[in-house]
N, C-alpha and C. Protein backbone atom coordinates (compact mmCIF):
# COMPACT_ATOMS: atom_id res chain seq x y z
N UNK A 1 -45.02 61.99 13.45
CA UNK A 1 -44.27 61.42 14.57
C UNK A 1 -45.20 60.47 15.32
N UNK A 2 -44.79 59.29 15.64
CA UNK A 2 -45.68 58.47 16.75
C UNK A 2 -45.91 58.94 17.83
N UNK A 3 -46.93 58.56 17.91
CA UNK A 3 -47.75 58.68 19.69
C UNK A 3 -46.88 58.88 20.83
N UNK A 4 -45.89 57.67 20.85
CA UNK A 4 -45.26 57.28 21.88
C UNK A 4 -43.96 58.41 21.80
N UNK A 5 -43.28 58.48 20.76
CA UNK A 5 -42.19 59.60 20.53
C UNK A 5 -43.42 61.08 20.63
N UNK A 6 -43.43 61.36 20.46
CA UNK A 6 -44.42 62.51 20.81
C UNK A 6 -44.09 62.73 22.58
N UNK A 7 -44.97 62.10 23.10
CA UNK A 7 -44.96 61.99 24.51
C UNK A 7 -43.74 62.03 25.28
N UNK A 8 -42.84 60.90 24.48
CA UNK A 8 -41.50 60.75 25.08
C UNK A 8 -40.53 62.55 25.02
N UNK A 9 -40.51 62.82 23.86
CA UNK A 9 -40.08 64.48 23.79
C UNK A 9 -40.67 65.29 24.28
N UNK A 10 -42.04 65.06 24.73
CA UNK A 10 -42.86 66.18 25.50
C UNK A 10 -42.04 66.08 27.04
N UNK A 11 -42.14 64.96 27.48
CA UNK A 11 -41.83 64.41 28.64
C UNK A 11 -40.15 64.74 28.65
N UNK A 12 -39.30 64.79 27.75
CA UNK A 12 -37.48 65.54 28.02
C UNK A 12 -38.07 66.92 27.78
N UNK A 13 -38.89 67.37 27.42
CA UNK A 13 -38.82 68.98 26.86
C UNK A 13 -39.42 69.73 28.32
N UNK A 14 -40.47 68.81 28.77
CA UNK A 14 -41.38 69.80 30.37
C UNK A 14 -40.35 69.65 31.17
N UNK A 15 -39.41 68.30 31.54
CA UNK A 15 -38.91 68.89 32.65
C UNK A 15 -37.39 68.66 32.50
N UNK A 16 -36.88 69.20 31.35
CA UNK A 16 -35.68 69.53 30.93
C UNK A 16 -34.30 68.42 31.19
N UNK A 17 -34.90 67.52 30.80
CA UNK A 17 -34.14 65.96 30.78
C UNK A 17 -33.15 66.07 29.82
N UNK A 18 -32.00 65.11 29.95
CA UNK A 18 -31.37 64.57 28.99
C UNK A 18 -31.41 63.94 27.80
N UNK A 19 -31.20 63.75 26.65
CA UNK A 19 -32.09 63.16 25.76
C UNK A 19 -30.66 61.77 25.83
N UNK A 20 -31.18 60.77 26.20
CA UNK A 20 -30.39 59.45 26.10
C UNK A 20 -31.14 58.36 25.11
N UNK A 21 -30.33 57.47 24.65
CA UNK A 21 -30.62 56.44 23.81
C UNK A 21 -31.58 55.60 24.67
N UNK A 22 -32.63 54.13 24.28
CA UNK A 22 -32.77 53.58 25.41
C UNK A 22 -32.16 52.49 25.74
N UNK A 23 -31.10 52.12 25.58
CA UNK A 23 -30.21 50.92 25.65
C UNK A 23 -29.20 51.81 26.95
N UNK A 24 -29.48 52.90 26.75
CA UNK A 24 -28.33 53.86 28.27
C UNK A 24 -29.42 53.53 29.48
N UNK A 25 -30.73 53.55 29.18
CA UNK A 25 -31.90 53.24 30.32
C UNK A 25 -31.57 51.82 30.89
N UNK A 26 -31.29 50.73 30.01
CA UNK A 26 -31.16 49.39 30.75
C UNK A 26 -29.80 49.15 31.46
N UNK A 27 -28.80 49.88 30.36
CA UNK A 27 -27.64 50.02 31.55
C UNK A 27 -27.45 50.96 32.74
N UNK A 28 -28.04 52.13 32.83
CA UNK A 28 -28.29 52.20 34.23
C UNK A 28 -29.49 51.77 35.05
N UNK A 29 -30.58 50.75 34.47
CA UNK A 29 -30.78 50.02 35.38
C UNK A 29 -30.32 49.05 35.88
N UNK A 30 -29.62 47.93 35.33
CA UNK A 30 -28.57 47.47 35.75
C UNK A 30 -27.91 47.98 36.66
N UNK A 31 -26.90 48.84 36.77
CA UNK A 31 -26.11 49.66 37.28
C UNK A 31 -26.56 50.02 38.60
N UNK A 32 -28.16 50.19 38.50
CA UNK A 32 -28.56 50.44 39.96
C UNK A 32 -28.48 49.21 40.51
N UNK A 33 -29.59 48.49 40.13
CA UNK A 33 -29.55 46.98 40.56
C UNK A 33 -28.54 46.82 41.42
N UNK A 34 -27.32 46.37 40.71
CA UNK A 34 -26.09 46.23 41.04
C UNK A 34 -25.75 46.77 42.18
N UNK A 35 -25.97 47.95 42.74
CA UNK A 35 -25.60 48.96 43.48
C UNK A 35 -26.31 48.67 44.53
N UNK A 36 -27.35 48.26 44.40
CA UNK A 36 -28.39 47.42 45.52
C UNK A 36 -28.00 46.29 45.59
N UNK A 37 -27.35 45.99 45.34
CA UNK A 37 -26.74 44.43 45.58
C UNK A 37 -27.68 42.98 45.05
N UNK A 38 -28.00 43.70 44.42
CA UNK A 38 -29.09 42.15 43.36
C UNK A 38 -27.86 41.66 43.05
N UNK A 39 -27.98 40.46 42.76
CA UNK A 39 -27.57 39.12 42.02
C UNK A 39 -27.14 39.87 40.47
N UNK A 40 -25.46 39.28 40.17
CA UNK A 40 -25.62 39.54 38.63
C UNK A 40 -26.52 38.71 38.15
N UNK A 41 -26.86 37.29 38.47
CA UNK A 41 -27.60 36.18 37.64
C UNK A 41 -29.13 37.07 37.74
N UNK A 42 -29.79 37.33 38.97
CA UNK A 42 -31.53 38.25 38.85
C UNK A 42 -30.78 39.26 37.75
N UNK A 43 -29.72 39.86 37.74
CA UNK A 43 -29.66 40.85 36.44
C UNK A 43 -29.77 40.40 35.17
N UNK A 44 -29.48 39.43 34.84
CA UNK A 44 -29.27 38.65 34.07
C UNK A 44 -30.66 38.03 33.62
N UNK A 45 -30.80 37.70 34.12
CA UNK A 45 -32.54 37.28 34.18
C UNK A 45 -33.54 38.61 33.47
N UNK A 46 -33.00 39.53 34.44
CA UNK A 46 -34.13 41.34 34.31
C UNK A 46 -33.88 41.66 32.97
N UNK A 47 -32.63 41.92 32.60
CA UNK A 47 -32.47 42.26 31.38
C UNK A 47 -32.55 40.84 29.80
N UNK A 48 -32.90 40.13 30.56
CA UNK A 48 -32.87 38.71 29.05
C UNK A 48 -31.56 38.35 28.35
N UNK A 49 -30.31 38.71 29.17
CA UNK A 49 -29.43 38.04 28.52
C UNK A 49 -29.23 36.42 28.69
N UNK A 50 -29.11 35.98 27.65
CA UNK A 50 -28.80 34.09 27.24
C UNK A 50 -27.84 33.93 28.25
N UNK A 51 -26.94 34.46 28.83
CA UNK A 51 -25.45 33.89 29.48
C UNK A 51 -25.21 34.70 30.30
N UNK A 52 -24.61 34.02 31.58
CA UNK A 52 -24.50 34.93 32.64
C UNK A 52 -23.06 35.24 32.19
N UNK A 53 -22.56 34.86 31.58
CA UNK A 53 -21.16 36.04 31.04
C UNK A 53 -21.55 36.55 30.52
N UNK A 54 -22.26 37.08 29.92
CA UNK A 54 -22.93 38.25 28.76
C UNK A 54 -23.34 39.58 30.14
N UNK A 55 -23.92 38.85 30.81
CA UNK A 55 -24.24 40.34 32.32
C UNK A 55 -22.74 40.39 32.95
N UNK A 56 -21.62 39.44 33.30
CA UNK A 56 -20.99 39.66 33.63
C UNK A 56 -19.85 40.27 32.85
N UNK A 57 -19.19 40.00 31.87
CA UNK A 57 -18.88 40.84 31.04
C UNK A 57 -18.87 42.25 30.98
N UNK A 58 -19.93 42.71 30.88
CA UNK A 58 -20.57 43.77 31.01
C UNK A 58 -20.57 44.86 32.29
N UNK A 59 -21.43 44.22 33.25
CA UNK A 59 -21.43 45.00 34.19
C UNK A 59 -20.36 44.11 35.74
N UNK A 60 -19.34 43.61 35.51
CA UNK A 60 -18.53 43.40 36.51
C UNK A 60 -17.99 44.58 37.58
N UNK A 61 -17.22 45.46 36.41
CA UNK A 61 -16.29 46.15 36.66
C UNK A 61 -17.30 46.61 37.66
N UNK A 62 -18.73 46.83 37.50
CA UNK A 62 -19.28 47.99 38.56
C UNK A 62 -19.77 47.39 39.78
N UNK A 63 -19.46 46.05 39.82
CA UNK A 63 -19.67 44.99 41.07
C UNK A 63 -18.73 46.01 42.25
N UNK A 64 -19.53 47.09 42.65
CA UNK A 64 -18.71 47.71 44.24
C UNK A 64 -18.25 46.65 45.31
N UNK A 65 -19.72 46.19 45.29
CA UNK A 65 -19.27 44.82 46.91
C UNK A 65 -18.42 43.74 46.68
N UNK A 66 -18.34 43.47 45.30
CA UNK A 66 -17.35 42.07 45.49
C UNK A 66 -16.30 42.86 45.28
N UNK A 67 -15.79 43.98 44.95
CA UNK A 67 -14.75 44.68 45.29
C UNK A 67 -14.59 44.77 46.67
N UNK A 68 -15.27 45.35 47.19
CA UNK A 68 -15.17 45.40 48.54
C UNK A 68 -15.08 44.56 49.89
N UNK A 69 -15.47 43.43 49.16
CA UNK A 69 -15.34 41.91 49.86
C UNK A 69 -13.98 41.51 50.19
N UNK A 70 -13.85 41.34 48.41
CA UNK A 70 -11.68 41.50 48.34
C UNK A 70 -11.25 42.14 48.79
N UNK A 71 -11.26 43.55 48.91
CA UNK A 71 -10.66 44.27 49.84
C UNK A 71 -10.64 44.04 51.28
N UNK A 72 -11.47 43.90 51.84
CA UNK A 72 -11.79 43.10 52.75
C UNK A 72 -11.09 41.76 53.54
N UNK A 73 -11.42 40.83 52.74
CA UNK A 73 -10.38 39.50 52.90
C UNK A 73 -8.67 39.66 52.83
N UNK A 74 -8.67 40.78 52.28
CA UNK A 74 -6.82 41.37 51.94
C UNK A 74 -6.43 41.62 53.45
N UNK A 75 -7.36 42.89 54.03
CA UNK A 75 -7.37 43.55 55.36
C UNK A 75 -6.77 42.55 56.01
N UNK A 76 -5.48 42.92 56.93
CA UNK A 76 -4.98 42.29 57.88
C UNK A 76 -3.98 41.02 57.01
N UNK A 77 -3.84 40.69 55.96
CA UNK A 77 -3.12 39.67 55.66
C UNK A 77 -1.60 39.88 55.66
N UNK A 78 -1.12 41.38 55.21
CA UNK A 78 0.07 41.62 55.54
C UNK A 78 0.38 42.63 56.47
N UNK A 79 -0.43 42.70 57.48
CA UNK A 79 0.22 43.24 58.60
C UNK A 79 0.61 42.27 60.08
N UNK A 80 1.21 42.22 60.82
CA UNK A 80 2.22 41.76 61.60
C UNK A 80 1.42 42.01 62.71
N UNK A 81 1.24 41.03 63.53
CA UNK A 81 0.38 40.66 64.55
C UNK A 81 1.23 41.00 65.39
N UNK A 82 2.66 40.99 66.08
CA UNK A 82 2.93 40.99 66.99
C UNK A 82 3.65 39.58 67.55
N UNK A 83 3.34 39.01 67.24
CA UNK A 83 3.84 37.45 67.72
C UNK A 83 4.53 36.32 66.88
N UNK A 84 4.52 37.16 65.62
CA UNK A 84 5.80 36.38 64.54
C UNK A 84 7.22 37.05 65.00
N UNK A 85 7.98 36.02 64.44
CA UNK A 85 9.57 36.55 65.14
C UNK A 85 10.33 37.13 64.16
N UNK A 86 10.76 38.46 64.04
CA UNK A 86 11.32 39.24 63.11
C UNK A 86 12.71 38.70 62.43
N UNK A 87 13.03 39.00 61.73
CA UNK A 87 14.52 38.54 61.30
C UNK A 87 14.73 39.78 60.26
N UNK A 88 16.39 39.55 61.11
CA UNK A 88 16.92 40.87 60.40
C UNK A 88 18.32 40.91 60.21
């Protein structure tokens, strides 16, 4: 077994880790990123993808804040101020 796998299973076996692929490591770093509100494009950059549709693609759906932005900008658009004239 290599050096590095050696270590790596020592290191899930002492303190009773998950055993994940490492391509699950870059998507939840990403994922954090994201969550901290980095830039998809700095993600994009961090991880070496060619195209910022290739990060976006990918990790959109988990864009919380520009969800929350939209949600946001929605707030108040269909509710009734008071000073439009009803018809009925």
């Amino acid at each position: 077994m290599p050096f590095i796998c050696f270590i790596r299973y020592s290191l899930i076996e002492k303190y009773n880790l998950k055993k994940i692929r490492f391509h699950d490591l870059r998507h939840t770093c990403a994922s954090l990123l994201l969550s901290k509100g980095i830039s998809m494009k700095q993600i994009q950059i961090w991880l070496g993808h060619s195209t910022f549709s290739t990060t976006a693609d990918i990790y959109a759906h988990l864009d919380y804040s520009a969800q929350e932005e939209s949600a946001s900008a929605m707030t108040g658009m269909f509710t009734r101020t008071g000073t439009e004239e009803t018809t009925a």
